[in-house]
N, C-alpha and C. Protein backbone atom coordinates (compact mmCIF):
# COMPACT_ATOMS: atom_id res chain seq x y z
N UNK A 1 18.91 -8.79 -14.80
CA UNK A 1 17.67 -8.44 -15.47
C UNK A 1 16.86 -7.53 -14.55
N UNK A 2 16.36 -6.28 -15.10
CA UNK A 2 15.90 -5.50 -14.37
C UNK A 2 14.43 -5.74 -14.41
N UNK A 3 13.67 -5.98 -12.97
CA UNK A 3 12.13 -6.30 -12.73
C UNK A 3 11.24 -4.38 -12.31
N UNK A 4 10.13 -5.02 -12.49
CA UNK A 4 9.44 -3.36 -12.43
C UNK A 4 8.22 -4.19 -11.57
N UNK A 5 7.55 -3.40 -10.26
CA UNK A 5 6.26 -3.75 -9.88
C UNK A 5 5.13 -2.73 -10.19
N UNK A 6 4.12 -3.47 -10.73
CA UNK A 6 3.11 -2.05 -10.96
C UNK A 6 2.16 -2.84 -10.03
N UNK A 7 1.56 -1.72 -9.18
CA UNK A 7 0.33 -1.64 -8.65
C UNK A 7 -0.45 -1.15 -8.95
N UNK A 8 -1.84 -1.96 -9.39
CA UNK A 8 -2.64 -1.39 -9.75
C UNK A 8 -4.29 -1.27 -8.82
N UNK A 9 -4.63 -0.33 -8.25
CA UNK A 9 -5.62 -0.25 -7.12
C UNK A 9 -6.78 0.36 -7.38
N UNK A 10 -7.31 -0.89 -8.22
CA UNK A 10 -8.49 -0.67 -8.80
C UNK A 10 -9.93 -1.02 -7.74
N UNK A 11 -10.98 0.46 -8.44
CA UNK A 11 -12.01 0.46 -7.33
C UNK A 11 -12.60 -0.42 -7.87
N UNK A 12 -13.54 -1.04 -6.80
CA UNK A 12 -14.81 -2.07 -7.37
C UNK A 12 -13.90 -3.43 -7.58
N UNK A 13 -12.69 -3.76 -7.47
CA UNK A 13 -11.94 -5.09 -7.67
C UNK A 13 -10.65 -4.99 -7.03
N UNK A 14 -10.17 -6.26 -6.68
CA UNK A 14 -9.01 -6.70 -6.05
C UNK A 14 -8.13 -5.93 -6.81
N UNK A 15 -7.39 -5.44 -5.61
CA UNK A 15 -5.96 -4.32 -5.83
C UNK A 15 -4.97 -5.53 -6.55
N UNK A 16 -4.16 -4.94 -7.56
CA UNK A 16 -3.07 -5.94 -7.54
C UNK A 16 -1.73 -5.90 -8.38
N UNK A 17 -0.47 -6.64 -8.08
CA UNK A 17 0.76 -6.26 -8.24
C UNK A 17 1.15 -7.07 -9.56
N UNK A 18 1.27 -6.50 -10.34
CA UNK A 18 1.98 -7.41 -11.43
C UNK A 18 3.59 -6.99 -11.55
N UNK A 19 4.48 -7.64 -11.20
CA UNK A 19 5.85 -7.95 -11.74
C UNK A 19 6.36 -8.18 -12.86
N UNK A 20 7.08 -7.14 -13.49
CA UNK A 20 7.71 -7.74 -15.11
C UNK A 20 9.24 -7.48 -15.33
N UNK A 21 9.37 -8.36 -16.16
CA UNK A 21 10.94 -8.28 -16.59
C UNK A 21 11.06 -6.81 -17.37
N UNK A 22 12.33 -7.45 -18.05
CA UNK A 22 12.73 -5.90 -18.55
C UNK A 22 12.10 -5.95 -20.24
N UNK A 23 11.78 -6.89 -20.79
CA UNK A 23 11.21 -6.95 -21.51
C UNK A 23 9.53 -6.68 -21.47
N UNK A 24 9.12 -6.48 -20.40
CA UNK A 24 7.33 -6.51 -19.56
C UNK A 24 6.73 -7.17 -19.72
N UNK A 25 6.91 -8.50 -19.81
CA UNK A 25 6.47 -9.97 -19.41
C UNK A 25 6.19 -10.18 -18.22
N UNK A 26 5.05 -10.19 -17.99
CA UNK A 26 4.64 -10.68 -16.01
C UNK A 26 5.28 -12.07 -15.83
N UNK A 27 5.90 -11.46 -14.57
CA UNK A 27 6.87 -12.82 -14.11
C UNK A 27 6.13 -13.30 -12.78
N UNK A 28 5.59 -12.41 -12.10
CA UNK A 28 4.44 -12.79 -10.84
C UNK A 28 3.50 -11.68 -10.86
N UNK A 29 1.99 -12.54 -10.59
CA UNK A 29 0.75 -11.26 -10.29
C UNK A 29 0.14 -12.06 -9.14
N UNK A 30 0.22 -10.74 -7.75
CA UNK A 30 -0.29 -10.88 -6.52
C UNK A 30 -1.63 -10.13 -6.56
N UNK A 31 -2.50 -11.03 -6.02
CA UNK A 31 -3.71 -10.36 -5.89
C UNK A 31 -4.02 -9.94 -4.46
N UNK A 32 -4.32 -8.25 -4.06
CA UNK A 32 -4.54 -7.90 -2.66
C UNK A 32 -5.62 -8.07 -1.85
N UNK A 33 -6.10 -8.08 -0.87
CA UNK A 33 -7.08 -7.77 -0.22
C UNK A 33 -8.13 -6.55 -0.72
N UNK A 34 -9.47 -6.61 -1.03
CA UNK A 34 -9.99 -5.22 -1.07
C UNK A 34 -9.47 -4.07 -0.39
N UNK A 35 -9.74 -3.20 -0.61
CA UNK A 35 -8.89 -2.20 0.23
C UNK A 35 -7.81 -1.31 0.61
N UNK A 36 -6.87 -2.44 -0.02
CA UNK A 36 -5.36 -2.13 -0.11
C UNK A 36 -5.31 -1.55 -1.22
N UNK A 37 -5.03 0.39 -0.77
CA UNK A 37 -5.12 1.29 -2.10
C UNK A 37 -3.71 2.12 -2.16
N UNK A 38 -3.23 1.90 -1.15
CA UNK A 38 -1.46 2.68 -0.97
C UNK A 38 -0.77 1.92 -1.15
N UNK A 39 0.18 1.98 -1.65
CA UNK A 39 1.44 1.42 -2.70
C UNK A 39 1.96 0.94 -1.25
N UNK A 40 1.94 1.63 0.00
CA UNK A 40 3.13 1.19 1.12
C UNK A 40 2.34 -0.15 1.67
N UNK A 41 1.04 -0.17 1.18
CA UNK A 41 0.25 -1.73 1.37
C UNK A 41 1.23 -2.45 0.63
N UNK A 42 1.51 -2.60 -0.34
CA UNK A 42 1.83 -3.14 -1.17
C UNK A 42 3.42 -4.10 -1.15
N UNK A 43 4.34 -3.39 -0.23
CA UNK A 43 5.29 -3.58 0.24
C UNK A 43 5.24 -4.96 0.96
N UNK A 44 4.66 -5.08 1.85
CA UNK A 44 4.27 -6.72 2.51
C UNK A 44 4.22 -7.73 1.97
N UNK A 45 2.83 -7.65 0.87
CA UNK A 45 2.94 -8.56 -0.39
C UNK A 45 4.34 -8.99 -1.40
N UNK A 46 4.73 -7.55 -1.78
CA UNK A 46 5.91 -8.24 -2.87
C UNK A 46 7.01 -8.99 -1.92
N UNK A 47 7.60 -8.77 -0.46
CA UNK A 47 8.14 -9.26 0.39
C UNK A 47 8.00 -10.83 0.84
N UNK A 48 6.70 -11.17 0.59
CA UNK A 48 6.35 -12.33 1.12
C UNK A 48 6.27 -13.05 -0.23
N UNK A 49 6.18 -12.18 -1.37
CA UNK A 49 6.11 -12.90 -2.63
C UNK A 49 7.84 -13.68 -3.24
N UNK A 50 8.59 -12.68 -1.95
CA UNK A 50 10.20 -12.73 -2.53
C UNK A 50 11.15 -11.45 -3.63
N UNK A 51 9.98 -10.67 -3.07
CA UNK A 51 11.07 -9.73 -3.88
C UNK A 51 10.86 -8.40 -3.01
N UNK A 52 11.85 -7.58 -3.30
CA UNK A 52 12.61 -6.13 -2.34
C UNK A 52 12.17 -4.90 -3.51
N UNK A 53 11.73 -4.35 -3.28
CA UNK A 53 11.32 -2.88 -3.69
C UNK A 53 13.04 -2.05 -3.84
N UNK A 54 13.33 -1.36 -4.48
CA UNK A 54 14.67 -0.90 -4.54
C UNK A 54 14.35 0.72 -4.28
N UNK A 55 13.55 1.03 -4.91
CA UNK A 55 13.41 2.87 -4.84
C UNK A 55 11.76 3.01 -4.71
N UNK A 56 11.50 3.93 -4.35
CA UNK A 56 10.47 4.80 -3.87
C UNK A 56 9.06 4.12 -5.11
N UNK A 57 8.10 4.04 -4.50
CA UNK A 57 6.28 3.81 -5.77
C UNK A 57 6.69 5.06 -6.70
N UNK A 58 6.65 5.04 -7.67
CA UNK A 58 6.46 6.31 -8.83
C UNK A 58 5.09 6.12 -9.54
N UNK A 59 4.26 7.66 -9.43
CA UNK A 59 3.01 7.54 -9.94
C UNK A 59 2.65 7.03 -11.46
N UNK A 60 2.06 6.24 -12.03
CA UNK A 60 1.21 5.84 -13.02
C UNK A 60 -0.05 6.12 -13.08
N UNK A 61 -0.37 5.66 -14.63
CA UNK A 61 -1.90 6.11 -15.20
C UNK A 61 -2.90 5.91 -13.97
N UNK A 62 -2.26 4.20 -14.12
CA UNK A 62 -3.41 3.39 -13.29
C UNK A 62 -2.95 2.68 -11.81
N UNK A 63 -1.78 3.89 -11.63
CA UNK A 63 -1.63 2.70 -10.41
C UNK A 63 -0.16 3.74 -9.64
N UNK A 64 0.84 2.63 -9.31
CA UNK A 64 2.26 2.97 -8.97
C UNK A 64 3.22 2.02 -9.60
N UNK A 65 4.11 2.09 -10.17
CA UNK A 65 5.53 1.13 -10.59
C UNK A 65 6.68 1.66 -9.71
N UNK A 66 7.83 0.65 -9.55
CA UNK A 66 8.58 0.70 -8.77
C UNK A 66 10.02 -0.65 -8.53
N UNK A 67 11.03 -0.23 -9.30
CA UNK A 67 11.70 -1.21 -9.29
C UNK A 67 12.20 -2.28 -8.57
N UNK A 68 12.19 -3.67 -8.80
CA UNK A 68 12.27 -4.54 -7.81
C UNK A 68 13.62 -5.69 -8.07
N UNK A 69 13.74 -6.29 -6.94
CA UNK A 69 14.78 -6.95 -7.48
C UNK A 69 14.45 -8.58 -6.38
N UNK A 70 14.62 -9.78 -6.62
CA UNK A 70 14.50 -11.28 -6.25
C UNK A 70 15.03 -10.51 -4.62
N UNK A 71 14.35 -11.05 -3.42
CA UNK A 71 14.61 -11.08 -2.26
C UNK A 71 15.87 -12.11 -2.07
């Protein structure tokens, strides 16, 4: 099953990662530290959350997505 992470690094509120299946059902949402506005922030979190980034942040509306897969 293929997972997708979107980051979304919104001003004025907690940055944050939602995980979805391949259907786009959130399967985990990490909430960041203020601040954390670069996707390569973002890397730490999904790691400690248990999951591996596979390819490069790709830009979005509101954020970055980026395929992931279970650590």
């Amino acid at each position: 099953m293929a997972h997708n992470a979107h980051f979304i690094a919104n001003t004025g509120s907690e940055p944050v990662i939602i995980v979805r299946d391949d259907r786009g059902t959130p399967v985990t949402k990490l909430e960041l530290p203020v601040g954390e506005t670069r996707p390569e922030q973002a890397d730490a979190e999904l790691g400690a959350a248990g999951w591996n980034r596979e390819a490069d942040w790709s830009t979005a509306d509101d954020g970055w997505v980026a395929p992931v897969v279970p650590a």
